[in-house]
Protein backbone atom coordinates (compact mmCIF):
# COMPACT_ATOMS: atom_id res chain seq x y z
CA UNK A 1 -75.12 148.78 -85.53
CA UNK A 2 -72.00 148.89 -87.14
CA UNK A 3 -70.54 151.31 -84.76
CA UNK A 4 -71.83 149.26 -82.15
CA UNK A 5 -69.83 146.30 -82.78
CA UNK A 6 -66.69 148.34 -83.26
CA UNK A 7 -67.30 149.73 -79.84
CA UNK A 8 -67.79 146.52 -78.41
CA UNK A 9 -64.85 144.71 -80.28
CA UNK A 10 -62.55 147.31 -79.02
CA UNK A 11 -63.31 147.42 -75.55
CA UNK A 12 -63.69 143.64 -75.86
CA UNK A 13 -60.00 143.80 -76.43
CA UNK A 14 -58.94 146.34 -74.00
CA UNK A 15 -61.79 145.58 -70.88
CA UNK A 16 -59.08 145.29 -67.97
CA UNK A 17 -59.94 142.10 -65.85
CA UNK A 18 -56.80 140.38 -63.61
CA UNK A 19 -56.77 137.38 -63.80
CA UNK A 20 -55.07 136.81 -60.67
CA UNK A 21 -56.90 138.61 -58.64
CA UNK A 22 -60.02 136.73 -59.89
CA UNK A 23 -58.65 133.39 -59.26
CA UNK A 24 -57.31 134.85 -55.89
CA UNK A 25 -60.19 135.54 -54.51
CA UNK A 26 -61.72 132.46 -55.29
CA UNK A 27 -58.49 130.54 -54.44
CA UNK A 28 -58.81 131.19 -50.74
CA UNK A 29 -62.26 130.28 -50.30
CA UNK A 30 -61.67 126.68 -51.32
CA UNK A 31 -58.84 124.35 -50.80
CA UNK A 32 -58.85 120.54 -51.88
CA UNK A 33 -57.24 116.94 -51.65
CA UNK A 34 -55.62 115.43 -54.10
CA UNK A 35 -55.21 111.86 -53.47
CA UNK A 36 -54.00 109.69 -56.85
CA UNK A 37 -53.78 110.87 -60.08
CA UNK A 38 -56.28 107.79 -61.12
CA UNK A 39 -58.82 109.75 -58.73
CA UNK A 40 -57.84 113.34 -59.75
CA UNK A 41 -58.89 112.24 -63.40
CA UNK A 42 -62.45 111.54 -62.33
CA UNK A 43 -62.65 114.02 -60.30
CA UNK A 44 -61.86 116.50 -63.45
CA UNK A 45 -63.90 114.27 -65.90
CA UNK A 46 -67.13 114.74 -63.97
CA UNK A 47 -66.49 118.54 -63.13
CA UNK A 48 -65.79 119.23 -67.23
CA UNK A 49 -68.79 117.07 -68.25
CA UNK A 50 -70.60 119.16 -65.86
CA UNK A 51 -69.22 122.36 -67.01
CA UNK A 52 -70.26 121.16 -70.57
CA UNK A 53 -73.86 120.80 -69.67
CA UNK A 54 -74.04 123.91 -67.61
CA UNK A 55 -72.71 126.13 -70.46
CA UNK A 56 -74.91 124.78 -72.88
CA UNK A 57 -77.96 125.36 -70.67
CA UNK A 58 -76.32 128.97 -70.06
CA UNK A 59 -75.96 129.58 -73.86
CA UNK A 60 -79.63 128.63 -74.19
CA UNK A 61 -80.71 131.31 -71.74
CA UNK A 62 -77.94 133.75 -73.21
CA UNK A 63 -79.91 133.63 -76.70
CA UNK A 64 -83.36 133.67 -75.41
CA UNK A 65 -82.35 137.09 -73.36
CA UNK A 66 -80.92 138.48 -76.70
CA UNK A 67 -76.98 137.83 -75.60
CA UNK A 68 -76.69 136.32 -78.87
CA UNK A 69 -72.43 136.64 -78.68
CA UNK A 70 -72.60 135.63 -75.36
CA UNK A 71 -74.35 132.50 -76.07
CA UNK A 72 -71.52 131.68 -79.04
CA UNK A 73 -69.05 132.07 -75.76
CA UNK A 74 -70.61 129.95 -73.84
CA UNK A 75 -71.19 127.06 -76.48
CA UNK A 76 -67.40 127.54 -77.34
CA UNK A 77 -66.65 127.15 -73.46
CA UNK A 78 -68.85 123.90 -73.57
CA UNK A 79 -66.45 122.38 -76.52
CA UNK A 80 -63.88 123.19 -74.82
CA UNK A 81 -65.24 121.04 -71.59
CA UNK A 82 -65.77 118.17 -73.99
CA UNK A 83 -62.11 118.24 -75.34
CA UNK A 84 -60.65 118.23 -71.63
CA UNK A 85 -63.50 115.82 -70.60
CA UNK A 86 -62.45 113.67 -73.72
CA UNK A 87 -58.87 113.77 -73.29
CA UNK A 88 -59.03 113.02 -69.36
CA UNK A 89 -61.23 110.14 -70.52
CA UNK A 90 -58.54 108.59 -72.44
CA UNK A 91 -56.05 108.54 -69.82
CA UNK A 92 -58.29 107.14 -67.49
CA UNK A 93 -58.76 104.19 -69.58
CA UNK A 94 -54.78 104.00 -70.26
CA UNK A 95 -54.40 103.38 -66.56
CA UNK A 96 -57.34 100.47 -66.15
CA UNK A 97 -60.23 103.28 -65.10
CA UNK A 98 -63.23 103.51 -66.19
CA UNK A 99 -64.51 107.70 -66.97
CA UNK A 100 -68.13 108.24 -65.09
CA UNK A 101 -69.92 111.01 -64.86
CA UNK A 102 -73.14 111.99 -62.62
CA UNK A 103 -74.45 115.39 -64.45
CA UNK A 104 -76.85 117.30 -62.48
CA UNK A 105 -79.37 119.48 -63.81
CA UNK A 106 -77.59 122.99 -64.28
CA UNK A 107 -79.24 126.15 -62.11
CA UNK A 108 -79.54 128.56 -64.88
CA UNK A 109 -80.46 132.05 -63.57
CA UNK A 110 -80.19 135.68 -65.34
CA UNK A 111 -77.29 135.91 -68.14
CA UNK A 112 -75.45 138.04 -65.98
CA UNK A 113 -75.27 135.81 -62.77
CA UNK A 114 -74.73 132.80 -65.31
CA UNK A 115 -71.45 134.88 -66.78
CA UNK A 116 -70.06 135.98 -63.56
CA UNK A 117 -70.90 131.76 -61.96
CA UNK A 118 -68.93 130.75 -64.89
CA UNK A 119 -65.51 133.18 -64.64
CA UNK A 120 -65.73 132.18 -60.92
CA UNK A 121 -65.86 128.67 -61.74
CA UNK A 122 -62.83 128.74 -64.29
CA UNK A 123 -60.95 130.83 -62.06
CA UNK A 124 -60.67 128.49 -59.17
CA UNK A 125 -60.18 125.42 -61.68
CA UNK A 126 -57.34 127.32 -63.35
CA UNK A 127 -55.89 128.72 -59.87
CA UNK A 128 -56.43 125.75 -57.59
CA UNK A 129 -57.84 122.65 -58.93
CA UNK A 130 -55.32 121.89 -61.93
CA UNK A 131 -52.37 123.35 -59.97
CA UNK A 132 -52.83 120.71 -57.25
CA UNK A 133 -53.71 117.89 -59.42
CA UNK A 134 -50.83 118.75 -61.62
CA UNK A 135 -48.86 118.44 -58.43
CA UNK A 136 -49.93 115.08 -57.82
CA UNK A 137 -49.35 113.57 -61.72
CA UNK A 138 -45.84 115.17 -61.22
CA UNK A 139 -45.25 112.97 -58.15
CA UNK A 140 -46.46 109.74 -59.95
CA UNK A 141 -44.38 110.40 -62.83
CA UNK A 142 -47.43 110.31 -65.41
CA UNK A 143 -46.49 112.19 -68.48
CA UNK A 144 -50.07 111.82 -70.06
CA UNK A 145 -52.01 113.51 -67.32
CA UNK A 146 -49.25 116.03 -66.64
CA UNK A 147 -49.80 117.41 -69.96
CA UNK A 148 -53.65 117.49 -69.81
CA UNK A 149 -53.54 118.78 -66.30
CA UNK A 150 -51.29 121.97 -67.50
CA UNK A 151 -53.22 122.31 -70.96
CA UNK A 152 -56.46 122.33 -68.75
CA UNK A 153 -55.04 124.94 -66.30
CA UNK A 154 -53.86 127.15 -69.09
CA UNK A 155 -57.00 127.04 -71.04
CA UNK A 156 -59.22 127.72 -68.19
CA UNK A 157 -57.10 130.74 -67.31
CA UNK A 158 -57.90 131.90 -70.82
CA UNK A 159 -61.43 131.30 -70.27
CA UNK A 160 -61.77 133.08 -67.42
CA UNK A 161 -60.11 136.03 -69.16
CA UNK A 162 -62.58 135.52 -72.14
CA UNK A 163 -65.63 135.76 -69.75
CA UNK A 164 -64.31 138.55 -67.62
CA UNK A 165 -63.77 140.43 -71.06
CA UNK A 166 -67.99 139.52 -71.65
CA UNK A 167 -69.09 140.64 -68.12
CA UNK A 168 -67.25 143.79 -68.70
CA UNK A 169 -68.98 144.48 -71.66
CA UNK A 170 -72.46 142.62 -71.24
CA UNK A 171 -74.21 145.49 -72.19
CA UNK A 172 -72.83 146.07 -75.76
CA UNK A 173 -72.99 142.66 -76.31
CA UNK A 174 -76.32 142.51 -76.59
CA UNK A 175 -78.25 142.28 -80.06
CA UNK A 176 -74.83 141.00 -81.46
CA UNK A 177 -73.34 138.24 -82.77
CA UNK A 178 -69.85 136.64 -82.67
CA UNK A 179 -68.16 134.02 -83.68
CA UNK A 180 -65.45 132.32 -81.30
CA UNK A 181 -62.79 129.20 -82.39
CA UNK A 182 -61.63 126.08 -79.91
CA UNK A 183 -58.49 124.58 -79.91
CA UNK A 184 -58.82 120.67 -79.95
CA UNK A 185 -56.17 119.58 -78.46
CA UNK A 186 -55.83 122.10 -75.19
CA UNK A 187 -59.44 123.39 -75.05
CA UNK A 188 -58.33 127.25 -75.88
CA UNK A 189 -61.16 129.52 -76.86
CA UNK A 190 -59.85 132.72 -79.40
CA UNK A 191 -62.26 134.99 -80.25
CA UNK A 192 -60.04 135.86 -83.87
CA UNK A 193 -57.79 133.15 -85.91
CA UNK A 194 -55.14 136.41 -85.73
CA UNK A 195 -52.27 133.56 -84.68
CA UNK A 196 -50.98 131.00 -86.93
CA UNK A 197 -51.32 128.49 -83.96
CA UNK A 198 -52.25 127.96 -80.43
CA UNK A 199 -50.35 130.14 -77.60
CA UNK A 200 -51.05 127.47 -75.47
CA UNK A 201 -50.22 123.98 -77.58
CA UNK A 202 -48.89 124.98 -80.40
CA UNK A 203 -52.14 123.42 -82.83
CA UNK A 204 -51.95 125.28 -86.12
CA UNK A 205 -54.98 127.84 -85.97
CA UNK A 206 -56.77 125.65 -88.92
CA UNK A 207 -57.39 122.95 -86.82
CA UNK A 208 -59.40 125.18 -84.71
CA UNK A 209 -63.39 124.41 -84.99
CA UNK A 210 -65.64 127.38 -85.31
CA UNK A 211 -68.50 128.08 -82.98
CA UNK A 212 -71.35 129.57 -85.45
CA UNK A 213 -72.75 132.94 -84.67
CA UNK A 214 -76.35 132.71 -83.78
């Protein structure tokens, strides 16, 4: 076992995955409309509060199939949701909104197809969703959602990159167990407190909370 996990933390580490080619691919399936910034913030409130519930039903199934590190990833990927669903919510109400959000019920299939949905899904947010709404809270002149719009993309590039580094290694992961950290302020998943702070924020690493193996 113990060689195991050394096996699997070091090709965790070094498991090549490009992020843009990921989002690229995904990028030119989709393109959307950004109308006001107002809008773009429920738009990205429901999607995260979505995301939240979908990961936690995908952690669920991660455990019960014995992905037991996997499911700590996906649980740390639904915090993170919550922080950019949380933060989005707050602006909203600073410019007269009100945050709504209409969760559906979550299609959960095998651990694998859940893992691969969920690096498509932050790969498109962090290569064309964000982008364009940041575009849009630049042209209004809205410092609050400009900096939650380019922590969000950030932080959902590093997700992707933190799944892609799981599907790569699915296999290995198995019968393990991990523990992963969020940022709360950007949403940043880390899978070691290595850095004194946040690459993408700044947050000093003890501010992080701790997703519990199991």
């Amino acid at each position: 076992m113990a060689m195991k996990k050394f096996i699997f933390a070091t090709l965790l580490a070094a498991a090549a995955c490009s992020l843009m080619l990921c989002a690229k691919a995904y990028a030119q399936e989709k393109t959307i409309s950004s109308g006001s910034t107002l809008n773009d913030l429920m738009a990205a409130y429901n999607a995260e509060s979505n995301s939240k519930a979908k990961y936690e039903a995908f952690a669920k199934k991660a455990n019960a199939e014995g992905y037991d590190a996997l499911a700590s990833l996906f649980r740390a990927g639904a915090m993170a949701e919550q922080v950019h669903m949380e933060r989005h919510a707050d602006i909203i109400k600073k410019l007269g909104g009100t945050p709504k959000a209409e969760i559906k019920t979550p299609v959960v299939r095998s651990t694998k197809e859940n893992l691969e949905e969920a690096m498509e899904q932050e790969a498109y947010e962090s290569a064309v969703i964000y982008p364009e709404y940041l575009k849009q809270a630049e042209k209004e002149g809205i410092e609050d959602a400009i900096a939650a719009f380019m922590y969000a993309k950030e932080a959902e590039a590093a997700h992707t990159r933190a799944y892609a580094k799981m599907l790569n290694n699915i296999d290995l992961s198995k019968g393990l167990t991990k523990a992963f950290y969020v940022c709360p302020l950007c949403g940043n998943i880390l899978d070691a407190l290595v850095l004194r702070e946040c690459p993408i924020c700044g947050t000093n690493k003890e501010k992080f909370r701790k997703i519990a193996e199991y």
